[in-house]
C-alpha atoms as a PDB file:
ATOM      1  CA  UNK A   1     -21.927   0.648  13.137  1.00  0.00           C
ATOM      2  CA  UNK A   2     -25.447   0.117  11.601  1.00  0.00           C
ATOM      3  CA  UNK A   3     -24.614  -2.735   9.233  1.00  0.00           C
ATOM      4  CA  UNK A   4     -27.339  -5.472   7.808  1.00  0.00           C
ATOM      5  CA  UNK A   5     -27.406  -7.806  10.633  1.00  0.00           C
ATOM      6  CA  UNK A   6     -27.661 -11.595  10.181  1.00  0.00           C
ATOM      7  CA  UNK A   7     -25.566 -14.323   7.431  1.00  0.00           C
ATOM      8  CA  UNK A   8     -24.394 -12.525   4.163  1.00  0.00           C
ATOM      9  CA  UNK A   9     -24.566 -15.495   1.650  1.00  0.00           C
ATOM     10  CA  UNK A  10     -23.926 -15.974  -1.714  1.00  0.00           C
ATOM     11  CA  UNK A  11     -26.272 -17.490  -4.808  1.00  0.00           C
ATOM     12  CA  UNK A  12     -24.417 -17.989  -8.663  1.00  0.00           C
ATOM     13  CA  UNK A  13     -21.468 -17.391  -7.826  1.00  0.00           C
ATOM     14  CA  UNK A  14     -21.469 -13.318  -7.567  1.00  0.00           C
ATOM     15  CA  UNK A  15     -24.490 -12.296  -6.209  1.00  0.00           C
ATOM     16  CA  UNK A  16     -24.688 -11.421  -2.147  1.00  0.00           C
ATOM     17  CA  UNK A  17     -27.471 -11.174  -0.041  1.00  0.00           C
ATOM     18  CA  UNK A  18     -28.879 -11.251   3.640  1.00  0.00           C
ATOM     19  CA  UNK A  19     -32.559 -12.050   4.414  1.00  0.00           C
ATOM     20  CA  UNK A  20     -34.491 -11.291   7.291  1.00  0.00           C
ATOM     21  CA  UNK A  21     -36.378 -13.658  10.202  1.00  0.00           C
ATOM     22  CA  UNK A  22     -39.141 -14.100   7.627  1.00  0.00           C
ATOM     23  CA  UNK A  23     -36.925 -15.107   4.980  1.00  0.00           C
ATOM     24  CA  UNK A  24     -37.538 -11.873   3.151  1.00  0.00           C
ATOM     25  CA  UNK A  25     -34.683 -10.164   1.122  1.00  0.00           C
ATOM     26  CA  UNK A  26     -32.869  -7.223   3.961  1.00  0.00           C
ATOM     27  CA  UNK A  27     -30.262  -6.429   0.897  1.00  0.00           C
ATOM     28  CA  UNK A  28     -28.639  -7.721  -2.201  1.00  0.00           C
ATOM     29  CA  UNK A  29     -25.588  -6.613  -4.348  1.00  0.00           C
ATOM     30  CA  UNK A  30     -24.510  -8.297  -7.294  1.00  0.00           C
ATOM     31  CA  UNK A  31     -21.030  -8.492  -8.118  1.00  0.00           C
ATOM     32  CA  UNK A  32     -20.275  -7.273 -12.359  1.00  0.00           C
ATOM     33  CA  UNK A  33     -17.669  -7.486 -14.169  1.00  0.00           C
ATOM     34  CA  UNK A  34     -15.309  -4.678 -15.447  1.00  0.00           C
ATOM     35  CA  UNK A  35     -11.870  -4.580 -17.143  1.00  0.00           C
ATOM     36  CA  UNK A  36      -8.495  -4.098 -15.718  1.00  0.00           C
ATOM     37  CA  UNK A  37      -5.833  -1.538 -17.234  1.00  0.00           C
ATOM     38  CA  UNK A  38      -5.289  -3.711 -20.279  1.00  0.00           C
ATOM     39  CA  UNK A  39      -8.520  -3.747 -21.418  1.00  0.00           C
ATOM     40  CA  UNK A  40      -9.423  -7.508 -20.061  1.00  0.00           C
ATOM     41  CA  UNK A  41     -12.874  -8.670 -18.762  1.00  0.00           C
ATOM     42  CA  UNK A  42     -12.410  -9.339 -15.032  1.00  0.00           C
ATOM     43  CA  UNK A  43     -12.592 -13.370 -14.737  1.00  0.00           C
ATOM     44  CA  UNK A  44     -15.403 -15.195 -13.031  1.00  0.00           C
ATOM     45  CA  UNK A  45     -12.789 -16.262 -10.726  1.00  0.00           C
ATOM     46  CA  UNK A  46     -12.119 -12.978  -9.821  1.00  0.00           C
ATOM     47  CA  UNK A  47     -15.646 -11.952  -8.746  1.00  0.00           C
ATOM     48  CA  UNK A  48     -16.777 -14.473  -6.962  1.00  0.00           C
ATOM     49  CA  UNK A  49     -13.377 -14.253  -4.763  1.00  0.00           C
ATOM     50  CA  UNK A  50     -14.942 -10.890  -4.576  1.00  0.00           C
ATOM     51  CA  UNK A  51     -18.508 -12.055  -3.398  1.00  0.00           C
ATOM     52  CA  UNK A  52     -16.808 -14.273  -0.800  1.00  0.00           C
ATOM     53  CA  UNK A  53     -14.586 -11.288   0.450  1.00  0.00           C
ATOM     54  CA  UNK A  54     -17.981  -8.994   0.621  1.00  0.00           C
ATOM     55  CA  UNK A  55     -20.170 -12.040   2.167  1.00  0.00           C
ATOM     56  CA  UNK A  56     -17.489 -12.568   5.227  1.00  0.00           C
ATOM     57  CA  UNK A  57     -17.081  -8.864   5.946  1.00  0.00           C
ATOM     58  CA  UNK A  58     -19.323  -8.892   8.592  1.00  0.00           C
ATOM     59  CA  UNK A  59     -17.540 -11.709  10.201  1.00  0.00           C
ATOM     60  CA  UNK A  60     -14.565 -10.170   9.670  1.00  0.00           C
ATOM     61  CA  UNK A  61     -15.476  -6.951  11.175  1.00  0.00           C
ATOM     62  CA  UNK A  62     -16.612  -8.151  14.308  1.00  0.00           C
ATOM     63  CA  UNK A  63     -13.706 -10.768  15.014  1.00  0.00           C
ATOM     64  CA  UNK A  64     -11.137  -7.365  14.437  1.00  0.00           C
ATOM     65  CA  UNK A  65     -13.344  -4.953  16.688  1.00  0.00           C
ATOM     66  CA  UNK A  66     -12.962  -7.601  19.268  1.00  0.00           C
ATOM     67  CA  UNK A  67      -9.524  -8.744  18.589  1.00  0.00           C
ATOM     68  CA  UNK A  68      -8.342  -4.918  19.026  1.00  0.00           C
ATOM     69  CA  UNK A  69     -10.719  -4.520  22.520  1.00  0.00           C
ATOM     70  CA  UNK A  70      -8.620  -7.685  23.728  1.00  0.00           C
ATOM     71  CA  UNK A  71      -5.371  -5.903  22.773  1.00  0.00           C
ATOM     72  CA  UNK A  72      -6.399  -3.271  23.956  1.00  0.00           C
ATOM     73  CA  UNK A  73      -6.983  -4.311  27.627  1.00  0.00           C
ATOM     74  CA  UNK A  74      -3.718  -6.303  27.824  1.00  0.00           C
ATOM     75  CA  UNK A  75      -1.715  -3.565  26.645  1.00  0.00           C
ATOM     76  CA  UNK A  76      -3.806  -1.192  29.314  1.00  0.00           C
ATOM     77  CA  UNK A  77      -2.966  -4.222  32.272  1.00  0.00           C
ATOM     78  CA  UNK A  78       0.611  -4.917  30.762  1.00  0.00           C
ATOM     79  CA  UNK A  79       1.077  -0.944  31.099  1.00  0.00           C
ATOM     80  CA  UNK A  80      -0.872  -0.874  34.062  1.00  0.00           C
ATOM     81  CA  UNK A  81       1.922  -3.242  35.734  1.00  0.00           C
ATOM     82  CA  UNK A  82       4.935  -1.914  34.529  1.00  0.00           C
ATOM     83  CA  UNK A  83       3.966   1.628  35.144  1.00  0.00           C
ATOM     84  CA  UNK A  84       6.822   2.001  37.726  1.00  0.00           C
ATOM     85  CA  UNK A  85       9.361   1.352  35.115  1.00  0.00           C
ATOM     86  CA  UNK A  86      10.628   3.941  33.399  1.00  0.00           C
ATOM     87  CA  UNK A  87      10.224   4.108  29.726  1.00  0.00           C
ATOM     88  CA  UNK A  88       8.389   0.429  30.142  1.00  0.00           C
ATOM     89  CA  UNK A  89       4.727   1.685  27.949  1.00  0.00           C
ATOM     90  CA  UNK A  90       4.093  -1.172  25.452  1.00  0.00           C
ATOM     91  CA  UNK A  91       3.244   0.900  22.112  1.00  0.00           C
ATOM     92  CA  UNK A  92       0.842  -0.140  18.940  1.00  0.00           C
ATOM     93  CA  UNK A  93       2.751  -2.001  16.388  1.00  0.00           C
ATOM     94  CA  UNK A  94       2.044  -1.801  12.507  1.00  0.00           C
ATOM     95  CA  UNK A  95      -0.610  -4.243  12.309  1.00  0.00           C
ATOM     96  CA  UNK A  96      -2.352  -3.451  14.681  1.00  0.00           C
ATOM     97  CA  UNK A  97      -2.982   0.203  13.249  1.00  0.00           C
ATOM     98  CA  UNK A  98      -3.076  -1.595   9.927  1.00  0.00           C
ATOM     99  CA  UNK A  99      -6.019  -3.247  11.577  1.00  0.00           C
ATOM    100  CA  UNK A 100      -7.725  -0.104  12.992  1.00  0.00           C
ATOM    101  CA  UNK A 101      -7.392   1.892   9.803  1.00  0.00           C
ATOM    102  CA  UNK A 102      -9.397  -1.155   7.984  1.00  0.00           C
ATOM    103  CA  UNK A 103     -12.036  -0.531  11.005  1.00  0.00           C
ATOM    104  CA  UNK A 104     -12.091   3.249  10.663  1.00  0.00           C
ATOM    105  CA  UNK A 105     -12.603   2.497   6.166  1.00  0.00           C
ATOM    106  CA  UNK A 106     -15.319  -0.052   7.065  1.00  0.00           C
ATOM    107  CA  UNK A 107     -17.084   2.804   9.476  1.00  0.00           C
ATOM    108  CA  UNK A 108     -16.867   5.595   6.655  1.00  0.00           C
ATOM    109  CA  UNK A 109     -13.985   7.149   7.460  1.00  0.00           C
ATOM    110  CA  UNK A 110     -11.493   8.851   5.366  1.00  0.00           C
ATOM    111  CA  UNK A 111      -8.345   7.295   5.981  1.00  0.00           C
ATOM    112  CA  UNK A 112      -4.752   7.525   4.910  1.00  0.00           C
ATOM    113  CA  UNK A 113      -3.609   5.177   3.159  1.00  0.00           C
ATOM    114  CA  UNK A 114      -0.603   4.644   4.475  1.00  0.00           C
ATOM    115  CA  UNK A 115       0.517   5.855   7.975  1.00  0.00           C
ATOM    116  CA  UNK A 116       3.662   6.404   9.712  1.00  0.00           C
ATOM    117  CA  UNK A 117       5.172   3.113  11.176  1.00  0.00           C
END
């Protein structure tokens, strides 16, 4: 995935950036305010939960992609040494495709919002 490389931070509160080796700007977004169904101006509290959700994605990517690789290759050993046993395959529980539909939305895929458990 061709994401801006390097530490998403924040500044005031709401707005979040990356800069480059030089210390030049690679990207910025700043977080605004809307209103919910009721008509009420999202609270400051609100958004910048939002900037720090937006500034850690990176992080957070990266620590699932290599949480589900490790899962992957125990389940693939596990399997691996059970094979013999009938009906003995470990399957994919719920969070763990919770977790790779989150990958698959953060990639640009179109994914279901909910799936069969």
């Amino acid at each position: 995935m061709n994401y801006t490389k390097g530490e998403w931070q924040i500044a005031d509160g709401t707005f979040v950036y990356c800069l480059n080796s030089g210390g030049e700007n690679r990207f910025d977004c700043g977080i605004q305010a809307g209103r919910d169904e009721h008509g009420k101006r999202t609270s400051i509290e609100e958004l910048e939960a939002n900037a720090h959700l937006i500034s850690a994605a990176p992080d957070m990517y990266e620590a699932l992609k290599e949480w589900l690789a490790l899962l992957d290759k125990q389940r693939e050993e596990y399997n691996t040494s059970l094979a013999l046993i009938p009906g003995s395959i470990v399957k994919e529980g719920p969070i763990a495709r919770k977790a790779r539909r989150a990958l698959s939305k953060a990639e640009g895929a179109t994914v279901a919002t909910k799936e069969a458990e």
